[in-house]
Every structure is written in C-alpha cells, then in structure tokens.
C-alpha atoms as a PDB file:
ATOM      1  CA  UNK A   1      83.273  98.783  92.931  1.00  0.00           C
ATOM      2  CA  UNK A   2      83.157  94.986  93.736  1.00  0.00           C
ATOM      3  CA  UNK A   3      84.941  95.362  97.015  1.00  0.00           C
ATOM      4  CA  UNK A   4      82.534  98.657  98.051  1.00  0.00           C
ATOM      5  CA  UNK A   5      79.129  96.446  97.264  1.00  0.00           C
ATOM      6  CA  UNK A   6      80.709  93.853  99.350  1.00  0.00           C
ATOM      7  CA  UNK A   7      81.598  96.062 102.829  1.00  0.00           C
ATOM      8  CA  UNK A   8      77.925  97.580 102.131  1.00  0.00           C
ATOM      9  CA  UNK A   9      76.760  93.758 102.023  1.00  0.00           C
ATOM     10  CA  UNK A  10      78.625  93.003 104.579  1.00  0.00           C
ATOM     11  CA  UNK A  11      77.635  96.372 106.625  1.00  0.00           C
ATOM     12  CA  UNK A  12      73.772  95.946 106.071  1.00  0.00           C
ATOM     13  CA  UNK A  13      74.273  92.315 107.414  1.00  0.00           C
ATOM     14  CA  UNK A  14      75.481  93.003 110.765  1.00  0.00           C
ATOM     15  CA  UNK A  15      73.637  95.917 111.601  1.00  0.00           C
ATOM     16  CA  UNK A  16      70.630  93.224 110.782  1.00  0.00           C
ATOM     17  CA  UNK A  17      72.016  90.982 113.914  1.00  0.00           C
ATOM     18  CA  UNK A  18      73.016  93.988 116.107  1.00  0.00           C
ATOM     19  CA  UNK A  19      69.059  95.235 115.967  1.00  0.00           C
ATOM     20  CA  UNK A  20      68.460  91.554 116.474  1.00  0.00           C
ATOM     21  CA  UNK A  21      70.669  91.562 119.303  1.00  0.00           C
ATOM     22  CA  UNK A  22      70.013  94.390 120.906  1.00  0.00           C
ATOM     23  CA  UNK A  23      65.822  94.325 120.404  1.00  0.00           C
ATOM     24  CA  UNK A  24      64.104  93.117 124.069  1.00  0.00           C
ATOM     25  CA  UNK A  25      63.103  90.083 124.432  1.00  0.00           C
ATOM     26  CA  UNK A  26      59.847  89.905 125.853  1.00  0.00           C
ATOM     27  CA  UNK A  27      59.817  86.159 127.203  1.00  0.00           C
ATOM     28  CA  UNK A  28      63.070  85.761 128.842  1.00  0.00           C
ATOM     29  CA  UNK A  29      65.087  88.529 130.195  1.00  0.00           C
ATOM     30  CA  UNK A  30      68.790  88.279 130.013  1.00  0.00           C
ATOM     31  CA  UNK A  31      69.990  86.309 132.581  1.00  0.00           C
ATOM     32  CA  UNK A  32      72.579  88.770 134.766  1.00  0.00           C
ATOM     33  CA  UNK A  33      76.174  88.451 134.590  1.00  0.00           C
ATOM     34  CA  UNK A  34      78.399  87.269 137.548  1.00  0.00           C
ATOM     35  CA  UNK A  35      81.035  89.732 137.328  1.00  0.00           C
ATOM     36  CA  UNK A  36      81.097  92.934 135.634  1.00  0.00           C
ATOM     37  CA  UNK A  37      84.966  92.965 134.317  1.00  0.00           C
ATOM     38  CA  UNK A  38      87.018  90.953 132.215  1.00  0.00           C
ATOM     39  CA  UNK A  39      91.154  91.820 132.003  1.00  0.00           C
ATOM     40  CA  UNK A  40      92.507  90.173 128.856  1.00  0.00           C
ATOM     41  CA  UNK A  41      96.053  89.485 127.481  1.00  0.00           C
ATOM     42  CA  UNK A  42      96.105  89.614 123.309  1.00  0.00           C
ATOM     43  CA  UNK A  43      99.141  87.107 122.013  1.00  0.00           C
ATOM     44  CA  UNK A  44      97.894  87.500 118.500  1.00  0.00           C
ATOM     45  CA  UNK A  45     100.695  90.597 118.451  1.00  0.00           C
ATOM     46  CA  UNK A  46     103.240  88.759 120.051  1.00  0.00           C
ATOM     47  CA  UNK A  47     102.177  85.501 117.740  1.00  0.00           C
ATOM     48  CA  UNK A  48     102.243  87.584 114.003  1.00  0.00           C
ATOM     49  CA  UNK A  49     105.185  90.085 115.009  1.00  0.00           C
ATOM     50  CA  UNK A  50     107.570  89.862 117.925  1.00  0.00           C
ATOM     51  CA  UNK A  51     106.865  88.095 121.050  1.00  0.00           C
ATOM     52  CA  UNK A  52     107.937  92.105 122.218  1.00  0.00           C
ATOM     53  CA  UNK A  53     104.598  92.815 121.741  1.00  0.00           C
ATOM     54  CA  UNK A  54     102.166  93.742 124.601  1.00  0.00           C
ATOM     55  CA  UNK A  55      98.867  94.479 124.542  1.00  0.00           C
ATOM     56  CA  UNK A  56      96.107  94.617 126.655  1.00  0.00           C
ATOM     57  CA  UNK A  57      92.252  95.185 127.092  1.00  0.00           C
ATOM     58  CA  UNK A  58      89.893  95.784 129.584  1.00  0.00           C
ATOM     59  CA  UNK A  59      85.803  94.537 129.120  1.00  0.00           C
ATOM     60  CA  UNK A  60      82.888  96.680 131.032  1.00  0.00           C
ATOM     61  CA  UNK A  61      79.777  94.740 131.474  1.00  0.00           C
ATOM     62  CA  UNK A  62      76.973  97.323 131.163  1.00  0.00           C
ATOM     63  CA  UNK A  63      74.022  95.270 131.248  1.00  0.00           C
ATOM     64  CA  UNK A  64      72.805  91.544 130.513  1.00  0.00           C
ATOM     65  CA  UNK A  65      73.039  92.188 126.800  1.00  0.00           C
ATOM     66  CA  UNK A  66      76.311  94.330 126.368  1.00  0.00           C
ATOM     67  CA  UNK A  67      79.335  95.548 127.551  1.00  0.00           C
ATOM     68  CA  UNK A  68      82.045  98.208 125.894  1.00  0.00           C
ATOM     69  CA  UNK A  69      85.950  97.098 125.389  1.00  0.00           C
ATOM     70  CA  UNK A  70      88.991  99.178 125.052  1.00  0.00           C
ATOM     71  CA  UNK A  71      92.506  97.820 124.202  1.00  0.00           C
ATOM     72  CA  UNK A  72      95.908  99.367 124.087  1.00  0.00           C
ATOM     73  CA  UNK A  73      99.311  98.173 123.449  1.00  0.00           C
ATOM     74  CA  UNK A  74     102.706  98.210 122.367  1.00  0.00           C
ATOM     75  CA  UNK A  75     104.087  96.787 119.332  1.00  0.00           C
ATOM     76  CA  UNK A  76     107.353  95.894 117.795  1.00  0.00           C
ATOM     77  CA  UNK A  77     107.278  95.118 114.511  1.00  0.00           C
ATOM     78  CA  UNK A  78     110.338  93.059 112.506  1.00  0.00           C
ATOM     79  CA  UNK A  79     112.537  95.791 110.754  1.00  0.00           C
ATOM     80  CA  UNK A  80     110.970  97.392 107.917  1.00  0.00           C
ATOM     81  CA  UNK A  81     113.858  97.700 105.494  1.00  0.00           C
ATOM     82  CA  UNK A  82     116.754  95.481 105.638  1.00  0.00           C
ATOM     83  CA  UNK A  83     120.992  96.181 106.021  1.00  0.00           C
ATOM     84  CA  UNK A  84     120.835  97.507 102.422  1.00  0.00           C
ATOM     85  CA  UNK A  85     118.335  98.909 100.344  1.00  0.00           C
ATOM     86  CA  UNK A  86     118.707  98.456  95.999  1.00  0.00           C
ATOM     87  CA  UNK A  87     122.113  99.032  96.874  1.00  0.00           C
ATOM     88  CA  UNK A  88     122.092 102.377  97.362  1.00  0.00           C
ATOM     89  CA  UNK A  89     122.525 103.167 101.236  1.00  0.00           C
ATOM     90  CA  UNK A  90     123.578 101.112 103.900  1.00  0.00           C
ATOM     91  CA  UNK A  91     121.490 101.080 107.155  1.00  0.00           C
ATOM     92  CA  UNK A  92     123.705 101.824 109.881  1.00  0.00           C
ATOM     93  CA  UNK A  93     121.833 102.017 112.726  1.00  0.00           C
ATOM     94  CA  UNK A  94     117.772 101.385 113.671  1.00  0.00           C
ATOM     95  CA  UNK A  95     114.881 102.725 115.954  1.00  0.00           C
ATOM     96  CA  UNK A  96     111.506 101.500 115.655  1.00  0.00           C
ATOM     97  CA  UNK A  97     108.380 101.589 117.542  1.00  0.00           C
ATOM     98  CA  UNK A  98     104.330 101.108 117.310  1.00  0.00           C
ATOM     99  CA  UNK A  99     101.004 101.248 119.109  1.00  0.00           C
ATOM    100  CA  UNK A 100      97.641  99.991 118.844  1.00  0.00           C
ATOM    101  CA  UNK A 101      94.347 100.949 120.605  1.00  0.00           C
ATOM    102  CA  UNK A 102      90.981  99.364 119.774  1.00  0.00           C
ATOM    103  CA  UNK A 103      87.212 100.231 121.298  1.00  0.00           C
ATOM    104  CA  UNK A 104      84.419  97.457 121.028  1.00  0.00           C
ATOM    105  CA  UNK A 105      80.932  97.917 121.648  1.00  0.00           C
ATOM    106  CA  UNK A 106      79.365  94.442 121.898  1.00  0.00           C
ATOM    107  CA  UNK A 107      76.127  93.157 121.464  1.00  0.00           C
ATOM    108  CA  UNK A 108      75.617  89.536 123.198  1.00  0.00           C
ATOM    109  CA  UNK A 109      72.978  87.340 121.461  1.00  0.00           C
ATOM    110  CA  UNK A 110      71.215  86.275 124.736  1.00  0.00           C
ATOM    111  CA  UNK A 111      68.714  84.603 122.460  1.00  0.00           C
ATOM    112  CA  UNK A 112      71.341  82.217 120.887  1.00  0.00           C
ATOM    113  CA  UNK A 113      73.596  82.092 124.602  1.00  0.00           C
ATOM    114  CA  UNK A 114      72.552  80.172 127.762  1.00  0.00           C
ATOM    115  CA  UNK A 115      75.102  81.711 129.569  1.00  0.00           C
ATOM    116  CA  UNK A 116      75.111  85.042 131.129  1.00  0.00           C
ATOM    117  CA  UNK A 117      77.356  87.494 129.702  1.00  0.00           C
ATOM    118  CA  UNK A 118      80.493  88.001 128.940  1.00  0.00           C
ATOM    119  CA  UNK A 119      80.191  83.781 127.885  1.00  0.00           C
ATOM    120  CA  UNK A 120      78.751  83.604 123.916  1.00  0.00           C
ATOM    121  CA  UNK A 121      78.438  84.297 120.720  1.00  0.00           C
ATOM    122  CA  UNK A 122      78.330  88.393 120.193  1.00  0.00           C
ATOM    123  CA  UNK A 123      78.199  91.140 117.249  1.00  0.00           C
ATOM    124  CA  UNK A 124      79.332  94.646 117.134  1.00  0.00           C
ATOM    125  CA  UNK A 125      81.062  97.383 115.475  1.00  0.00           C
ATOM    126  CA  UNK A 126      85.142  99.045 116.481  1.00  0.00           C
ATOM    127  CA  UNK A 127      87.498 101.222 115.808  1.00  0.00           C
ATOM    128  CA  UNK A 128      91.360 100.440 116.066  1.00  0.00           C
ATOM    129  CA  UNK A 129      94.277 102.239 115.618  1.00  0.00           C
ATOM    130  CA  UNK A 130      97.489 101.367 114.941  1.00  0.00           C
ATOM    131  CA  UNK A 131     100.812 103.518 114.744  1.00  0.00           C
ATOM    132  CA  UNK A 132     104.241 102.285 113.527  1.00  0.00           C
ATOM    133  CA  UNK A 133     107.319 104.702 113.376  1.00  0.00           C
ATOM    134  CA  UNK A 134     111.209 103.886 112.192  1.00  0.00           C
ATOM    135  CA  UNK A 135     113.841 105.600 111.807  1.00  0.00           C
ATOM    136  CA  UNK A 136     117.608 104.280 110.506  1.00  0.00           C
ATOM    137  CA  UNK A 137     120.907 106.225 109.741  1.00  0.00           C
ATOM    138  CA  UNK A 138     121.992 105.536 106.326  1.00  0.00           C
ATOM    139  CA  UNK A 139     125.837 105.223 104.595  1.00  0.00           C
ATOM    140  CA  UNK A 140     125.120 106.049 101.239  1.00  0.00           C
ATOM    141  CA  UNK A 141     127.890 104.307  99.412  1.00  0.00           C
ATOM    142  CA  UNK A 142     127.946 105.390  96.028  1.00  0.00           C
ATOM    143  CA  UNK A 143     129.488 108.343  96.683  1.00  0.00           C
ATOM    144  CA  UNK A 144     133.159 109.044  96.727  1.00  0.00           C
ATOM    145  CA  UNK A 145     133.206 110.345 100.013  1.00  0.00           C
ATOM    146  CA  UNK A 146     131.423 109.081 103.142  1.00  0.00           C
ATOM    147  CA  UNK A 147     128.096 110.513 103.343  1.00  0.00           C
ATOM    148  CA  UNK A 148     125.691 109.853 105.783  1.00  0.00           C
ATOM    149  CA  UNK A 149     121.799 110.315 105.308  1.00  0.00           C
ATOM    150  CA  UNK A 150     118.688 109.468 107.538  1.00  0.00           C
ATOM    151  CA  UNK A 151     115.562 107.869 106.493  1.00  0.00           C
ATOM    152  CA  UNK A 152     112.530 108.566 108.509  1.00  0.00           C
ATOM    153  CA  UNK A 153     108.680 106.820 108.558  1.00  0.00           C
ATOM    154  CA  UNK A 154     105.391 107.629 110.451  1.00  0.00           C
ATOM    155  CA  UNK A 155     102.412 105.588 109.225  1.00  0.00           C
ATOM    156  CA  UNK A 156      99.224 104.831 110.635  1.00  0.00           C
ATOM    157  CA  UNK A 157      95.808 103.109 109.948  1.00  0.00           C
ATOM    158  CA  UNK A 158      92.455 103.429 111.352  1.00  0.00           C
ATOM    159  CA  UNK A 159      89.947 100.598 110.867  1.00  0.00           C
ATOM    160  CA  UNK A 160      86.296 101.029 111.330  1.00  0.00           C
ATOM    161  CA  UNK A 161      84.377  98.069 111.065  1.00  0.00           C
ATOM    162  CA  UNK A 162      82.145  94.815 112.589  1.00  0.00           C
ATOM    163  CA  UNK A 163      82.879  91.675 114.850  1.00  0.00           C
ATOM    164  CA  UNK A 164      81.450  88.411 115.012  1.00  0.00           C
ATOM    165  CA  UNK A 165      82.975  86.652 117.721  1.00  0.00           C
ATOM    166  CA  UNK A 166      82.864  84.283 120.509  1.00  0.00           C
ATOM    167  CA  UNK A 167      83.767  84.290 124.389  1.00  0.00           C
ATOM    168  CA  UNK A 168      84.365  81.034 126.491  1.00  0.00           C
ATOM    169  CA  UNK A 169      83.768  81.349 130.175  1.00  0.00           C
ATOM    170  CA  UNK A 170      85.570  78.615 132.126  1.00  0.00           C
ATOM    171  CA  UNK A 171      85.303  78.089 136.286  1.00  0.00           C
ATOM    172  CA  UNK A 172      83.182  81.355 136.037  1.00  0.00           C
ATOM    173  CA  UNK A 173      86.782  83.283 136.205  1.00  0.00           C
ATOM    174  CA  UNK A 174      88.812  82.502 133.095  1.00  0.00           C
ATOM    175  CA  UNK A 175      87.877  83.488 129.160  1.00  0.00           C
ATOM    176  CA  UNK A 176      88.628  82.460 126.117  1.00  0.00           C
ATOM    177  CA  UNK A 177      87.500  85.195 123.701  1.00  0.00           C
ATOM    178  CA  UNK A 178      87.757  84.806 119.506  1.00  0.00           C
ATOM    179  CA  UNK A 179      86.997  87.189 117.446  1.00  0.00           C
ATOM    180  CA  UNK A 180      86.168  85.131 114.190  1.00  0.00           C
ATOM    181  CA  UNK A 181      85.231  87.671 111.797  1.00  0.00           C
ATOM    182  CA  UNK A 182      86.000  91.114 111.351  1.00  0.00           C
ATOM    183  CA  UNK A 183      85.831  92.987 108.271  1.00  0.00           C
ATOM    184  CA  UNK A 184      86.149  96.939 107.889  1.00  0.00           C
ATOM    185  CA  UNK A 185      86.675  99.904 106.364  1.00  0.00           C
ATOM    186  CA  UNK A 186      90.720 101.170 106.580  1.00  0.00           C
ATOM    187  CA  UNK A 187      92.499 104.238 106.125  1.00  0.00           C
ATOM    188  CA  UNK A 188      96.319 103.843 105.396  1.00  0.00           C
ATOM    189  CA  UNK A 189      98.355 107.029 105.858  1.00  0.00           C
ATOM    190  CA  UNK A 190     101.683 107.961 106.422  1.00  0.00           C
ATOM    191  CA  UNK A 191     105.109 109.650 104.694  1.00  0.00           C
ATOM    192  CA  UNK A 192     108.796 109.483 105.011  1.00  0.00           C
ATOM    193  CA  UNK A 193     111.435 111.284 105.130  1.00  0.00           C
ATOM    194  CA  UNK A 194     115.247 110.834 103.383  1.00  0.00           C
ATOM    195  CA  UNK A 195     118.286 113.218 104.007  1.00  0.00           C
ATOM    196  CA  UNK A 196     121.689 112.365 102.567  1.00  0.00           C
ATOM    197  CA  UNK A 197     123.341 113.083  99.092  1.00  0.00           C
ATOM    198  CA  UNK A 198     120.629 111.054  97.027  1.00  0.00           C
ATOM    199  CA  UNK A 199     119.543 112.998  93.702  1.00  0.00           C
ATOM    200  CA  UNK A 200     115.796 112.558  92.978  1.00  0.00           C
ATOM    201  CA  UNK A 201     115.338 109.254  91.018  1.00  0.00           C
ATOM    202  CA  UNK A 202     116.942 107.815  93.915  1.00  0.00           C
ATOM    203  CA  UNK A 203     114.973 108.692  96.379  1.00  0.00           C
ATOM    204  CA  UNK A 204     112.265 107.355  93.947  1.00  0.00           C
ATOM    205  CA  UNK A 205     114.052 103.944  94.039  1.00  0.00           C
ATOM    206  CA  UNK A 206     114.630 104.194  97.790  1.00  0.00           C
ATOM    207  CA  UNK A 207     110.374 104.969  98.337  1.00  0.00           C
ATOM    208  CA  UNK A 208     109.691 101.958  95.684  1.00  0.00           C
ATOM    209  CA  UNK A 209     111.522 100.030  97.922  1.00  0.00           C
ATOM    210  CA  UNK A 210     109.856 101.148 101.094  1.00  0.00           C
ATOM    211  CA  UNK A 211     106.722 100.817  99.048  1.00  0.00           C
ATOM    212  CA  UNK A 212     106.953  97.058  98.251  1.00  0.00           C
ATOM    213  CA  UNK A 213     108.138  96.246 102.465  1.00  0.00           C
ATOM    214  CA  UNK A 214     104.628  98.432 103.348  1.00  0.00           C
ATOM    215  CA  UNK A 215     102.656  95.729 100.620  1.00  0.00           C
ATOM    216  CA  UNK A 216     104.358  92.884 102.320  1.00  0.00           C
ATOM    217  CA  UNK A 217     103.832  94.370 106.385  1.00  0.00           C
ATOM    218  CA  UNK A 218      99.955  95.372 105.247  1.00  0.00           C
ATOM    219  CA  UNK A 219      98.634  93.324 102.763  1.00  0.00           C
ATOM    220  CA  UNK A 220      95.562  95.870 102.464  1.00  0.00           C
ATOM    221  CA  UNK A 221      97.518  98.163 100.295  1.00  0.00           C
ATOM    222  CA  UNK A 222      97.544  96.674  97.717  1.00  0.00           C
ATOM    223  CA  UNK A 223      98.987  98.159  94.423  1.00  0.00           C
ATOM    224  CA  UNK A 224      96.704  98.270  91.805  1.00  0.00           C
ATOM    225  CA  UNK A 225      95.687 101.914  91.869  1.00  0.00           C
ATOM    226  CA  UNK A 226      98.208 105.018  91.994  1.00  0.00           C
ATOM    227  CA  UNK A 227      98.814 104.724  95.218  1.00  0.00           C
ATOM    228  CA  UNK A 228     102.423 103.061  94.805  1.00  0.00           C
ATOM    229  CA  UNK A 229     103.305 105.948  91.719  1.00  0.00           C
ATOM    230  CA  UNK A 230     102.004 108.530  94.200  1.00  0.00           C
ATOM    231  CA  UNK A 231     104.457 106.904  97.226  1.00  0.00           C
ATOM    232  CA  UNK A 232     107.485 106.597  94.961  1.00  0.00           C
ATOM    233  CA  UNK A 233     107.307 110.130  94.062  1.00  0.00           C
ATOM    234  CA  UNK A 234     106.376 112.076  97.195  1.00  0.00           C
ATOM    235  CA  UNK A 235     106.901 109.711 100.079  1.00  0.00           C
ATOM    236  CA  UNK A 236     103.372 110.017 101.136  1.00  0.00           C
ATOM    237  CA  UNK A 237     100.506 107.550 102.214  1.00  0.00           C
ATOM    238  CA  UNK A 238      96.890 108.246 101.425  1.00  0.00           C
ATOM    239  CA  UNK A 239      94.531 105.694 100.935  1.00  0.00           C
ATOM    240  CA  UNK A 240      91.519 103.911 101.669  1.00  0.00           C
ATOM    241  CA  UNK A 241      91.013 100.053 101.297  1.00  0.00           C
ATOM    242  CA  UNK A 242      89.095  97.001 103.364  1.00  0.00           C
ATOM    243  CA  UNK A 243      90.095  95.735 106.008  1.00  0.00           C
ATOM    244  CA  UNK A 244      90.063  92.505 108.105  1.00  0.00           C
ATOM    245  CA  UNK A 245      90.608  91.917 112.288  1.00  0.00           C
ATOM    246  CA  UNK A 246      90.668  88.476 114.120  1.00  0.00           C
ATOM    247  CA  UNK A 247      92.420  88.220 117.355  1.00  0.00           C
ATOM    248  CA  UNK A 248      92.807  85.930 120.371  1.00  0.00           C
ATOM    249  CA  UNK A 249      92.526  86.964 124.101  1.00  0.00           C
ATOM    250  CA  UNK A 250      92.867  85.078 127.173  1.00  0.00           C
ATOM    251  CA  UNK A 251      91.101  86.955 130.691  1.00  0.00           C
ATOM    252  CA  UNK A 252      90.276  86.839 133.686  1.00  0.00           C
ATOM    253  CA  UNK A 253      86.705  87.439 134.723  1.00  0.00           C
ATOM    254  CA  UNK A 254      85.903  89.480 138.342  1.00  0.00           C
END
C-alpha cells in the first residue's frame, strides 16, 4: 500500500511538469533547435554488467519543445548461477544472452532552458524492455551413475514509468545526457526449465537457488510476498513491483 501511494505521488507529480512543459508559452516561443538528431552510446550497461554490453539510441527532434527516443541493445549479463548449485548438479557448460529496448517521449522545459533543444533539463514518461535468457548443461552428481540434466531460463521485465533528466550540449555537436530520476511501474516474468534425474524437492532447492541469484541480479523482486514460495515450486515468474531507471549517454548531435 505504501509503495502504490508513493508511484501515484510520484505519477500525479510529473504529469504536473509534463502539462507544464508541454503548455505554450505565450511570450517567448521556443527557440529552434540546430540539428534535429542526436546518436548516443549508453556505458551504463557496459559499466553495471560486462563491458560486452552494447547499446544504443537514437533522439528525433520533433519540435522546439520535444523530441521521441528509442534505444536498443545487447546485453551480457555475469553468469546467473555459479559451477555448482547447493551441491546438487554441476554446471558443465553455459549460454547466455539479453536485450533491452527503451522508447522516450520527452518534454523540454524551454521555460527553465536557454538553450534550444536537445540542451536542458526535460520530463517524460518510457517504456523499456529487457530480456535475459541462460541455459547450462548440468552433471548431477548424486547419483550413482552419470546423469546429465539441463537447466533452462527466459525472464523478462517491462518498466513503465517517468524521467527527469538532463542533456549537455557541448561545441553544438557533442551531448552529455543524464537521466537523474526515473521511477516506474515493473512487471517481472519469467520460468525455467530443469531436466535430469532430480526428484521434486530438488528441483525445489535448485529454483530456491535460482530464486535468491534473480533477488541479487534485480533487486525489485524482492521477497516479502509469495512470490519466492510460488518460484520454488513451479519455476515461474509473475509479479509486479516499482521500479527505478538512471542511465548515462554520450552523442553526437547532427
């Protein structure tokens, strides 16, 4: 309940500024941008994760007040479950990949800037996406024979939420853009998949395990509701929770 009356706080609060922002200003008009594009690199991947990790985005000036953003890019994330897991199995081999893909629609407060866009403080709301998939061949080494097994994971979030932020314009061709605050609504889904001679309260052990490397890789999950019972039994990922985005870009402006 607390952290609902807090996204609707924080909701009602920037839609406030964006009808700021985007209201006319009768005494000065906006004053026109330069250039209408901005290509921008996104280290903040390559800075939390892997320095694997590419992503990039591409800013649309529309008019002197706003401009859309999309993003996409590739992630590699460290491994999600180690050489051995509760000492059960024994991972024997490891493939893992992820995605992300974000769309902005920004509001520049021309009122506050004295710079034409895309230079100055903005507000606006986006959706992002993120995918992350593993899979890793298992020896399970209880057994009295050698067994193999596979363990497979698809999970996924979508965020919906607002931006504060800020963009630096430098020689009127290089940015600097921060986005400072970002709160949001998230959905957390996802399931795996375990094959091998493992009897049933294993594979519970093996998903608690799992469960406690997803709390550490997305701290939004957190564990106080059934969501962790639920992912220990079935394997499955179904839950909503807040959210939070902040990110560094460096572009080019032409």
């Amino acid at each position: 309940m607390i952290k609902q009356s807090l996204s609707l706080i924080c909701i009602f609060s920037v839609l406030s500024l964006m009808i700021f922002a985007a209201k006319p200003d009768s005494v000065t008009p906006g004053l026109q941008p330069i250039h209408k594009n901005v290509i921008k690199f996104n280290p903040t991947p390559m800075i939390l994760w892997s320095w694997k990790n590419v992503t990039f985005s591409y800013e649309r000036i529309l008019n002197p007040r706003q401009s859309i953003s999309f993003e996409l890019g590739y992630l590699v994330f460290p491994k999600l479950i180690a050489d051995t897991v509760i000492d059960l199995v024994n991972v024997t081999s490891s493939e893992k990949w992820g995605l992300n893909a974000t769309v902005e629609y920004r509001f520049y407060l021309t009122k506050l800037n004295s710079r034409p866009v895309p230079a100055g403080l903005y507000i606006g709301p986006y959706l992002t996406y993120y995918r992350y998939q593993f899979k890793n061949g298992l020896d399970i080494f209880p057994a009295t024979v050698d067994t193999t097994g596979m363990i497979k994971g698809d999970f996924w979030a979508f965020n919906l939420g607002v931006e504060l932020g800020y963009q630096f314009v430098f020689w009127k061709r290089w940015t600097l853009d921060l986005v400072l605050v970002g709160p949001s609504v998230s959905y957390y889904g996802g399931k795996t998949e375990i094959t091998g001679n493992l009897d049933g309260s294993q594979v519970q052990q093996v998903n608690e395990a799992l469960y406690e490397k997803l709390l550490a890789r997305f701290p939004g999950i957190t564990a106080f509701s059934t969501t962790g019972k639920t992912f220990q039994q079935t394997g499955k990922l179904d839950v909503f929770r807040m959210g939070f985005r902040y990110l560094v870009q460096i572009g080019f402006h032409f």
